[in-house]
C-alpha atoms as a PDB file:
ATOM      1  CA  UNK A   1     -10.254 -14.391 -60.922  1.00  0.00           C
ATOM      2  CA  UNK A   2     -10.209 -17.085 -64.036  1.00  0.00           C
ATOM      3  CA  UNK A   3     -10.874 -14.425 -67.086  1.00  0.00           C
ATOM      4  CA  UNK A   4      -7.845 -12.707 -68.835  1.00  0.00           C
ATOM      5  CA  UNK A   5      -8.111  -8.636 -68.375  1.00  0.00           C
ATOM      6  CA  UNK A   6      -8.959  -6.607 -70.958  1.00  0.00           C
ATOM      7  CA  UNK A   7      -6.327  -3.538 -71.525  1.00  0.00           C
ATOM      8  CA  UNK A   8      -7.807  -0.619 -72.572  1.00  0.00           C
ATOM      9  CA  UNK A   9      -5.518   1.621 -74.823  1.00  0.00           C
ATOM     10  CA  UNK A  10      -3.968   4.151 -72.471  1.00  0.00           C
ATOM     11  CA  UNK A  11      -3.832   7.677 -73.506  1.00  0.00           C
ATOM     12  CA  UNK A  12      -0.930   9.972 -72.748  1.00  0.00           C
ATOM     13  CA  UNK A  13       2.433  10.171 -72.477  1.00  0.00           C
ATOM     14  CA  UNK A  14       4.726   6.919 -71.418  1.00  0.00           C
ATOM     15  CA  UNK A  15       5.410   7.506 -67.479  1.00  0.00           C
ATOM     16  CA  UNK A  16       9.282   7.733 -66.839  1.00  0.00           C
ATOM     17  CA  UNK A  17       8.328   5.866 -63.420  1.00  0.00           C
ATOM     18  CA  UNK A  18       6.935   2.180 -62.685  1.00  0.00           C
ATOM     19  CA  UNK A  19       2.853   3.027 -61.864  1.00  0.00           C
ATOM     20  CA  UNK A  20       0.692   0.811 -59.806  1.00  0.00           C
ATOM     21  CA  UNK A  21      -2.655   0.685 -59.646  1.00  0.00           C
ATOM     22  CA  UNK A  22      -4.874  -2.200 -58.104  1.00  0.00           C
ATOM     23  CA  UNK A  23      -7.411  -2.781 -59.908  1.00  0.00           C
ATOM     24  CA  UNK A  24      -9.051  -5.245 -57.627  1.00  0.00           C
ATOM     25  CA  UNK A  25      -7.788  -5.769 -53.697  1.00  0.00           C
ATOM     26  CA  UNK A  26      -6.975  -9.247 -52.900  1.00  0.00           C
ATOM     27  CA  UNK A  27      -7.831 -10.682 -49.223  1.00  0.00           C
ATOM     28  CA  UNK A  28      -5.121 -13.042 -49.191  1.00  0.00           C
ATOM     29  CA  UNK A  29      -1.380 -13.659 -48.469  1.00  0.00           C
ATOM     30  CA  UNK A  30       0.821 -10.265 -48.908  1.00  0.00           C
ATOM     31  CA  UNK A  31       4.016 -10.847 -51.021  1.00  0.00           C
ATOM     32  CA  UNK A  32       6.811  -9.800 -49.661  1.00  0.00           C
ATOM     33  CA  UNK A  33       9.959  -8.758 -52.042  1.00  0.00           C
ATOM     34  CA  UNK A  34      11.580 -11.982 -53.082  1.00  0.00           C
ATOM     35  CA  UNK A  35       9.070 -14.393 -52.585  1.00  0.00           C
ATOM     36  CA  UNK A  36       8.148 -17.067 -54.893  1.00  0.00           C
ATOM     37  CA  UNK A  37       4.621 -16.231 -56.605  1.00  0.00           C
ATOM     38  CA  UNK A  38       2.267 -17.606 -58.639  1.00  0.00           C
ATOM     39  CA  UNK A  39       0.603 -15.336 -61.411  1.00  0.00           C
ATOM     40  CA  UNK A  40      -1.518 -15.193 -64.329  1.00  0.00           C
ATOM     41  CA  UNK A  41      -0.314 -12.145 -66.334  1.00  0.00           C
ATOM     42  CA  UNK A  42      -1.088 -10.033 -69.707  1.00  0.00           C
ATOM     43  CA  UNK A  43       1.476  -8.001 -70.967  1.00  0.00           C
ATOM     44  CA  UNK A  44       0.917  -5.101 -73.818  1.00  0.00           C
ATOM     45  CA  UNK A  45       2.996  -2.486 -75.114  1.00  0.00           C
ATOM     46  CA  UNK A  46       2.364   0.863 -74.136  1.00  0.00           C
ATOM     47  CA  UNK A  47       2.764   3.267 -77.360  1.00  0.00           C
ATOM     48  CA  UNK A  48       0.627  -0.123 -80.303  1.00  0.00           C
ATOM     49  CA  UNK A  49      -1.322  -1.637 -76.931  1.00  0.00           C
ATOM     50  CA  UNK A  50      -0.461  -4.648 -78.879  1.00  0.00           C
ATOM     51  CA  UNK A  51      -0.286  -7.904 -76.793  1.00  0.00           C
ATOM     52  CA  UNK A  52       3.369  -9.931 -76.966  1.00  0.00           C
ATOM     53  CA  UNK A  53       2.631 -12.335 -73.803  1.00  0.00           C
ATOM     54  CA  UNK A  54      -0.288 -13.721 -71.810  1.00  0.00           C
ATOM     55  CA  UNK A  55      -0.261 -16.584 -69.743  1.00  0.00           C
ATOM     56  CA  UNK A  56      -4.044 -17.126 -69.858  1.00  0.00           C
ATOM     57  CA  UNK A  57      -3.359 -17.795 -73.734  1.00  0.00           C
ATOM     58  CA  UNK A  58      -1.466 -20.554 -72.655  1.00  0.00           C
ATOM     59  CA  UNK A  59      -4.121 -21.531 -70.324  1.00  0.00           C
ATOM     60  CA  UNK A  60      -1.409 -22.247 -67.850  1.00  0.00           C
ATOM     61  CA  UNK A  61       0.077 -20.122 -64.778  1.00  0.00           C
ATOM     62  CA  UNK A  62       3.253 -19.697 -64.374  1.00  0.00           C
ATOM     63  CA  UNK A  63       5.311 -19.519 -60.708  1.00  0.00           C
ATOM     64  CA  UNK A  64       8.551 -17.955 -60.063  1.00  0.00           C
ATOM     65  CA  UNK A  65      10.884 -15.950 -57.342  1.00  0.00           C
ATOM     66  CA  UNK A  66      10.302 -12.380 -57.493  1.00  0.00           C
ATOM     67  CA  UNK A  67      13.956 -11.862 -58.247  1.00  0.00           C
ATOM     68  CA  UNK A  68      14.610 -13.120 -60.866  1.00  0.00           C
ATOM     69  CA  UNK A  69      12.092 -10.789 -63.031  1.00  0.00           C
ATOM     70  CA  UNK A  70      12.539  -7.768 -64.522  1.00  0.00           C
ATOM     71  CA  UNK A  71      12.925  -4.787 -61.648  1.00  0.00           C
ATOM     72  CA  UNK A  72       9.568  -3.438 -62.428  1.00  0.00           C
ATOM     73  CA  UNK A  73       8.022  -6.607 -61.449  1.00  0.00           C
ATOM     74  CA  UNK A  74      10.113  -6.616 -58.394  1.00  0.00           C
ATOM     75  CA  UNK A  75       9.259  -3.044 -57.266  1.00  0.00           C
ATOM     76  CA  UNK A  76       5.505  -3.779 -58.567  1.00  0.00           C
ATOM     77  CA  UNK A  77       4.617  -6.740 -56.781  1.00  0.00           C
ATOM     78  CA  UNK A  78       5.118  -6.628 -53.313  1.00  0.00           C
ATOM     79  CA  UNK A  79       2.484  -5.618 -51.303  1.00  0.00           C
ATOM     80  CA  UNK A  80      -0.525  -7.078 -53.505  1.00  0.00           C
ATOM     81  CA  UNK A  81      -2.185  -9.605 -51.602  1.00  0.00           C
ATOM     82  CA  UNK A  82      -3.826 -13.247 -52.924  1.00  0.00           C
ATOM     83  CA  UNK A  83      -6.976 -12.815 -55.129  1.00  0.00           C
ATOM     84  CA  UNK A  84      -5.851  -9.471 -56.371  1.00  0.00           C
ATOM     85  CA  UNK A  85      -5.319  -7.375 -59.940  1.00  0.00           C
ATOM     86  CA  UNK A  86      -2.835  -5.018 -59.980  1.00  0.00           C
ATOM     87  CA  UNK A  87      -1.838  -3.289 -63.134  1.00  0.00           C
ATOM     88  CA  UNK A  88       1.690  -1.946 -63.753  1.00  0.00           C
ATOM     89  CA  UNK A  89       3.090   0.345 -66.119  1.00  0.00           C
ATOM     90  CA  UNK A  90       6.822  -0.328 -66.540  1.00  0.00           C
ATOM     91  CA  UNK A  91       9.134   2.231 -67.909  1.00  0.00           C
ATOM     92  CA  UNK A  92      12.056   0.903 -70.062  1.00  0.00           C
ATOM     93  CA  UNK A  93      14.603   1.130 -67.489  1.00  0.00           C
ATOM     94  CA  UNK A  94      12.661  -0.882 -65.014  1.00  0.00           C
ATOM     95  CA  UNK A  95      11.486  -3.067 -68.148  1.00  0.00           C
ATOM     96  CA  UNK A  96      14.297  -4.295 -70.519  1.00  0.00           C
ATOM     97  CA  UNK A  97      16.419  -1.541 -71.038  1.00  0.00           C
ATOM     98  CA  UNK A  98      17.011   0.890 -73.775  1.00  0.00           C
ATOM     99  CA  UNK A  99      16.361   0.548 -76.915  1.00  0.00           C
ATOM    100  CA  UNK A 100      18.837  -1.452 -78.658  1.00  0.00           C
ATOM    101  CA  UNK A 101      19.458  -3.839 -75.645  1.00  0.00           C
ATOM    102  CA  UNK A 102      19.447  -6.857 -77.361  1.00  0.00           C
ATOM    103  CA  UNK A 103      15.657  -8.139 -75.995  1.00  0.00           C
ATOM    104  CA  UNK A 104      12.882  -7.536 -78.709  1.00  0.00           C
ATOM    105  CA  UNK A 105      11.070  -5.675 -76.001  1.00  0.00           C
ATOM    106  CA  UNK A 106      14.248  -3.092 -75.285  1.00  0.00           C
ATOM    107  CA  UNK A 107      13.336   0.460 -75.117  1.00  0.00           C
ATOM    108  CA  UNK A 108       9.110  -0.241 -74.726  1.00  0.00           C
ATOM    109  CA  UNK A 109       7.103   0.895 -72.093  1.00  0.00           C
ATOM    110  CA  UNK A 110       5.103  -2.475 -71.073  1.00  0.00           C
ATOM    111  CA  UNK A 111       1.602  -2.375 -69.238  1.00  0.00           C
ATOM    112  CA  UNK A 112       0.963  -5.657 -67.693  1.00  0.00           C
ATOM    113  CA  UNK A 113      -2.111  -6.968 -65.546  1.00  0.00           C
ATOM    114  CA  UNK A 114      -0.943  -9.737 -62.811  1.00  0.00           C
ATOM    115  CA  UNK A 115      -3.714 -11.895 -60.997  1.00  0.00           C
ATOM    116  CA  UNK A 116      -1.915 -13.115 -57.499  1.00  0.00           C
ATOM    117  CA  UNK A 117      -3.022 -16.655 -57.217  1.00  0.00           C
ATOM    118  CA  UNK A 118      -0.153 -17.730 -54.679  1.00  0.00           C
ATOM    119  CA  UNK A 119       2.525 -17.212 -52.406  1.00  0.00           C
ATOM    120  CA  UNK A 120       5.454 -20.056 -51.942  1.00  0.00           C
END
C-alpha cells in the first residue's frame, strides 16, 4: 500500500484499553515483539481527530526496533504480517502518559494507522 489512510472521526467514548483492528491482512513476514520494522504511519488524536504526525507527509518511511516505541505500539504490532493495515487505538497509559507528563501528546488518546512494509 503507497496511499496515506484516511481516519474517519470515531464516535464514542475513548477506550481505556489499546484496540486493534486490521484493516487489511498482510501475506508477509509476522513481527514478532522486538523486532526491527519498517512502517508508514498516520497518527490522529482521538477526542479533535486532528492529525499531529504522518510519515507519508514526509514522503519518507521510517524503521525502528519495536522497543523502543511507546507500549501501545509494542503490544499493537506484533502479529501483523508484511503488506498489512492495522489500526490502533492507544489509551494514554499505553500512549504518553497522563496528562501533564511533560510530552505535548500526554493524557490523549491517539488512533494511528501503520502500513508493515518490513521486517529487519
Amino acid at each position: 500500500m503507497t496511499n496515506p489512510p484516511v481516519i474517519d472521526f470515531i464516535d464514542g467514548e475513548e477506550p481505556t484499553e489499546l484496540v486493534i483492528e486490521d484493516l487489511v491482512v498482510g501475506d508477509g513476514v509476522e513481527v514478532a515483539a522486538g523486532q526491527t520494522v519498517e512502517v508508514h504511519y498516520l497518527g490522529v488524536e482521538f477526542v479533535s481527530g486532528e492529525q499531529f504526525d504522518s510519515s507519508w507527509d514526509r514522503n519518507e518511511s521510517i524503521e525502528f526496533p519495536l522497543r523502543g516505541l511507546i507500549q501501545g505500539w509494542q503490544l499493537g504490532i506484533p502479529g501483523m504480517k508484511v503488506g498489512g493495515r492495522r489500526q490502533l487505538i492507544i489509551p494514554p497509559h499505553l500512549a504518553y502518559g497522563p496528562a501533564g507528563g511533560g510530552h505535548r501528546l500526554s493524557g490523549q488518546t491517539l488512533v494511528f494507522v501503520i502500513d508493515l512494509l518490513a521486517v529487519k
